[in-house]
N, C-alpha and C. Protein backbone atom coordinates (compact mmCIF):
# COMPACT_ATOMS: atom_id res chain seq x y z
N UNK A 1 82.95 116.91 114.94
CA UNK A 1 82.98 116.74 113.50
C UNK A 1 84.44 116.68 113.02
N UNK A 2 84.95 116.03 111.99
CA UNK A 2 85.88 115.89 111.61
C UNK A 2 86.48 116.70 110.78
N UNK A 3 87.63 117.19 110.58
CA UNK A 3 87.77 118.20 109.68
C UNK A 3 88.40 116.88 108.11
N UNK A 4 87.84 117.07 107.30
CA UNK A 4 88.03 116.30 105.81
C UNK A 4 89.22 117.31 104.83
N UNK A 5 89.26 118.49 104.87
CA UNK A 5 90.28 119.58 104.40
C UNK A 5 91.80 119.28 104.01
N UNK A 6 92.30 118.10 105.46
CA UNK A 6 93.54 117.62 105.70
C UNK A 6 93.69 116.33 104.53
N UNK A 7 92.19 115.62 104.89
CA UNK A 7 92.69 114.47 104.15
C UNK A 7 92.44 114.71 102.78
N UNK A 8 91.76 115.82 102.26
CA UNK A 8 91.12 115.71 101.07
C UNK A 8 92.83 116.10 100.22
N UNK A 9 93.25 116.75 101.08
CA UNK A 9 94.89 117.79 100.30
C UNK A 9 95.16 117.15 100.08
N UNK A 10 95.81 115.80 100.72
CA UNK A 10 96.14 114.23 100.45
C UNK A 10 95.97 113.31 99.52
N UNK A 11 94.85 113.24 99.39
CA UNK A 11 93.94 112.54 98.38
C UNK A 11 94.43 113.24 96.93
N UNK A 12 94.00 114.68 96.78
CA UNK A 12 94.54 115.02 95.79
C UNK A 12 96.30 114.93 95.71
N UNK A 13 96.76 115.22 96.27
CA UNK A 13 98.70 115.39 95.86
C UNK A 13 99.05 113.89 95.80
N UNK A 14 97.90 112.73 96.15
CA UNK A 14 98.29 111.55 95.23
C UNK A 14 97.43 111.20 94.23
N UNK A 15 96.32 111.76 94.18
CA UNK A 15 96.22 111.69 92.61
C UNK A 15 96.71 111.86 91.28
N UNK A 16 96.96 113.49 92.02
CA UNK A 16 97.77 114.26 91.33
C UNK A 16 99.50 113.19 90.64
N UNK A 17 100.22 113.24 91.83
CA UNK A 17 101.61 112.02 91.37
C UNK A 17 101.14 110.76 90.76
N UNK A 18 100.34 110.58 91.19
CA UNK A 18 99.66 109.20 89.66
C UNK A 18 99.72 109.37 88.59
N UNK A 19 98.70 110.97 88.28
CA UNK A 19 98.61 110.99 86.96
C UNK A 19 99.51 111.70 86.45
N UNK A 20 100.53 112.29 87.31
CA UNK A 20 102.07 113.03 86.23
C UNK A 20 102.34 111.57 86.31
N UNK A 21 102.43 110.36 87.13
CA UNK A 21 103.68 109.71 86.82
C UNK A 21 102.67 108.67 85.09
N UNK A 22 101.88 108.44 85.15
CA UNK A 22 100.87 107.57 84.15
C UNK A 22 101.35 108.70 82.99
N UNK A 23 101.09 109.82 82.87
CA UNK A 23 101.45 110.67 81.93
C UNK A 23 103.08 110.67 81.28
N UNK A 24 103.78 110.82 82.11
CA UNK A 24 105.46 110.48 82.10
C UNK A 24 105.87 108.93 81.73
N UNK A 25 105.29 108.29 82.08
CA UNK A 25 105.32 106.63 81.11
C UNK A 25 104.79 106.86 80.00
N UNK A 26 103.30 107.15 79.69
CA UNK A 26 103.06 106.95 78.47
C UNK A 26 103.84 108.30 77.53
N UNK A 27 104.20 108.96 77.90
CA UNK A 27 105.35 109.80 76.76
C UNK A 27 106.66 109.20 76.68
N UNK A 28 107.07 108.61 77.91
CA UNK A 28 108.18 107.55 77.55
C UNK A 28 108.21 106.44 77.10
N UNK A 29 107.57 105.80 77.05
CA UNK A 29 106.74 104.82 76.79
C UNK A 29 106.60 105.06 74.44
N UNK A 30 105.90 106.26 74.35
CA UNK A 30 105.57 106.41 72.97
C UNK A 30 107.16 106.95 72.47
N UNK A 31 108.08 107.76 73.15
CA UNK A 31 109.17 108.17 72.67
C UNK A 31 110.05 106.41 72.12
N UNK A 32 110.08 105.46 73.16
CA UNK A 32 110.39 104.37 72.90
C UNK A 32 110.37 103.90 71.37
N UNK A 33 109.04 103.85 71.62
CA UNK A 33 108.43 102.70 70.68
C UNK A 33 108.52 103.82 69.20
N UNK A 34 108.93 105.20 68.92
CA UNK A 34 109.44 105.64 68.14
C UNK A 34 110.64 105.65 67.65
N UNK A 35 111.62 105.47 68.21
CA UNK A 35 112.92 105.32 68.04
C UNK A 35 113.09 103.49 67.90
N UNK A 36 112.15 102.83 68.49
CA UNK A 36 112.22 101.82 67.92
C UNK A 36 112.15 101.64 66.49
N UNK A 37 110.86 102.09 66.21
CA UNK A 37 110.48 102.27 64.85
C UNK A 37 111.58 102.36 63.67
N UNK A 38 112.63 102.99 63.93
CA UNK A 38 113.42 103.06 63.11
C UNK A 38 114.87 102.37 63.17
N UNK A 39 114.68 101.41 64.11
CA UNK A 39 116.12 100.61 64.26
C UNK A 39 116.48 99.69 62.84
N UNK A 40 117.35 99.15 62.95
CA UNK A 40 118.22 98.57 61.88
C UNK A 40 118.17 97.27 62.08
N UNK A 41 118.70 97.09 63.41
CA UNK A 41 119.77 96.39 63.37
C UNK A 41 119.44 95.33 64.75
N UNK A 42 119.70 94.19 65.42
CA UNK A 42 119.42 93.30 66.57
C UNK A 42 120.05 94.59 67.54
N UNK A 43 121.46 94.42 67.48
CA UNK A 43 122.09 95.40 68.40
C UNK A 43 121.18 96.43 69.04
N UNK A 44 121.18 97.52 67.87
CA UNK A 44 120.48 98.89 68.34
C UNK A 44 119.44 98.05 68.93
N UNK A 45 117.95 97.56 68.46
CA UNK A 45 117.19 97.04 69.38
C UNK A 45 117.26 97.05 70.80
N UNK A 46 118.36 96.03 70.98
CA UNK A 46 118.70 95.24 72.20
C UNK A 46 119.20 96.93 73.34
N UNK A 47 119.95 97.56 72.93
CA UNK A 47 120.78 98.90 73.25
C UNK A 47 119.09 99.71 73.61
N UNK A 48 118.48 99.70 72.74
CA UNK A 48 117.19 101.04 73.14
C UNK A 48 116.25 100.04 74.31
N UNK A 49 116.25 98.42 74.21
CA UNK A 49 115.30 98.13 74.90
C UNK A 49 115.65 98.23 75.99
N UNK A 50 117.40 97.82 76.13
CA UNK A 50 117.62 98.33 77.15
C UNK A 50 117.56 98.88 78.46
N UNK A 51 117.86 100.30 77.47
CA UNK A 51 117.74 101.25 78.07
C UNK A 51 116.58 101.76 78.71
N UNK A 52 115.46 101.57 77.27
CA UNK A 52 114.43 101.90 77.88
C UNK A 52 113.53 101.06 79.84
N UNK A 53 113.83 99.89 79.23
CA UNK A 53 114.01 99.20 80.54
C UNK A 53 113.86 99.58 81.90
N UNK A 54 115.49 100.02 81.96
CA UNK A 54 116.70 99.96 82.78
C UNK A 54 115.93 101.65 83.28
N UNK A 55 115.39 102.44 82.55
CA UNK A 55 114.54 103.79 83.01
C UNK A 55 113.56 103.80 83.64
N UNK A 56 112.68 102.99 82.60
CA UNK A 56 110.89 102.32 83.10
C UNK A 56 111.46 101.75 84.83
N UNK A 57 112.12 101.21 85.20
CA UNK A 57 111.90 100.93 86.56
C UNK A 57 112.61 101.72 87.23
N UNK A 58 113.55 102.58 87.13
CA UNK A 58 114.29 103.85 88.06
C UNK A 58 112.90 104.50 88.26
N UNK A 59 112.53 104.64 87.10
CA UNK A 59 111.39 105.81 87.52
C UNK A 59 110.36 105.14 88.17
N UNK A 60 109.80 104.04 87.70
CA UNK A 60 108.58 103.11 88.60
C UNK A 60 109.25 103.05 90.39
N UNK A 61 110.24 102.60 90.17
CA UNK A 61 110.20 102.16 91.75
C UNK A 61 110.73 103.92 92.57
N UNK A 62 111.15 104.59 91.83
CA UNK A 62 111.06 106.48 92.34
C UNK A 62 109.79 106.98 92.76
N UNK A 63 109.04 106.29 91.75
CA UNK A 63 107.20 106.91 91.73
C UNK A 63 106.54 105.98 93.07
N UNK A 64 106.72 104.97 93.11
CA UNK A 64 106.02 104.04 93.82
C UNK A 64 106.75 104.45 95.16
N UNK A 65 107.93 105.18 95.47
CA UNK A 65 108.62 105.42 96.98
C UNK A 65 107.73 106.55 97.32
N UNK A 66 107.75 107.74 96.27
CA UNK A 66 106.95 108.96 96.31
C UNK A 66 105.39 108.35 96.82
N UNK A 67 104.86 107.79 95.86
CA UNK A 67 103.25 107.89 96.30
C UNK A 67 103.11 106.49 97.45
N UNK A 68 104.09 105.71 97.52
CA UNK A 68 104.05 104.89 98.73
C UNK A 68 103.81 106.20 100.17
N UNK A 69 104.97 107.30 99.94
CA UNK A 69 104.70 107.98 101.27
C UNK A 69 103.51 108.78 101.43
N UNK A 70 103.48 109.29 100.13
CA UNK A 70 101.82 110.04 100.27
C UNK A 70 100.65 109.22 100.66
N UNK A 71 100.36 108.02 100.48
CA UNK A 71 99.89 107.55 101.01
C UNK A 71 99.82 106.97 102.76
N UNK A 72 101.12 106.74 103.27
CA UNK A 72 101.19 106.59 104.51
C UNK A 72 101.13 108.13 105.42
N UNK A 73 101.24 109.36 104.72
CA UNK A 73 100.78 110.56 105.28
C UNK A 73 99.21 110.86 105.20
N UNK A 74 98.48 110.35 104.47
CA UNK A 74 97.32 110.22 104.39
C UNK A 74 96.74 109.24 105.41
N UNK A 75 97.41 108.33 104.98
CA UNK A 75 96.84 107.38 106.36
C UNK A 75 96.93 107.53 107.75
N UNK A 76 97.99 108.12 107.59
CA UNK A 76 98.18 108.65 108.88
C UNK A 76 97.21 109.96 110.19
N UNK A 77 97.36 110.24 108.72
CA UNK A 77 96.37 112.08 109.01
C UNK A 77 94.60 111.27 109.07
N UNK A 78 94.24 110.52 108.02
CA UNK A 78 93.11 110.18 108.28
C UNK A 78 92.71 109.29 109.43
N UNK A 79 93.49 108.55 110.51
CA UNK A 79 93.02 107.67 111.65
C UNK A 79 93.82 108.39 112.48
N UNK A 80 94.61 109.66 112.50
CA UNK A 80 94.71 110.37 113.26
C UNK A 80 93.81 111.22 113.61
N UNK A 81 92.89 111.53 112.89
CA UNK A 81 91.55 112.56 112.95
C UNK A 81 90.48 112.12 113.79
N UNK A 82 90.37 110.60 112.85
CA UNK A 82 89.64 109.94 113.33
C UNK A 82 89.33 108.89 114.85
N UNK A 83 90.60 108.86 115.16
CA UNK A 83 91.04 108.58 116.79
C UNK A 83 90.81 109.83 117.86
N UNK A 84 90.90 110.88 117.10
CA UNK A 84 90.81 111.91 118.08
C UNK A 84 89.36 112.47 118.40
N UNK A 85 88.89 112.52 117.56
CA UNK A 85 87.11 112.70 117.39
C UNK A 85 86.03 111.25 118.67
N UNK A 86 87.06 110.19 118.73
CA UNK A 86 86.72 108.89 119.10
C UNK A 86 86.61 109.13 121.03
């Protein structure tokens, strides 16, 4: 029989980094589009979209390295289980 315990830990600690990282966009995401709200000017615009930008993907492609590996430890652990049971 297989033990499921290993992969299930897995399963969750990337669920889990999904939904902090889905949670952490959409508060960055609404902080944005508030400070937008009150621009003036083309400049400022251009300066917050920026920025905001230039963040949205530090952090996307940070998140996507993170749950890229949780996933290949999962995968790993799960056809490692499953090879051995075989």
């Amino acid at each position: 029989m297989v033990d499921f315990s290993g992969i299930q830990q897995h399963l969750t600690a990337i669920t889990t980094a999904q939904t902090d990282y889905a949670k952490s966009a959409f508060e960055s995401s609404k902080a944005y589009f508030e400070k937008l709200a009150g621009v003036k000017s083309p400049e400022k615009f251009l300066e917050l979209t920026t920025e905001h930008t230039k963040s949205a993907f530090e952090t996307f492609a940070a998140q996507a390295t993170k749950i890229g590996e949780l996933y290949k430890n999962f995968a790993t652990e799960a056809f490692s289980s499953i090879k051995a049971k075989s």
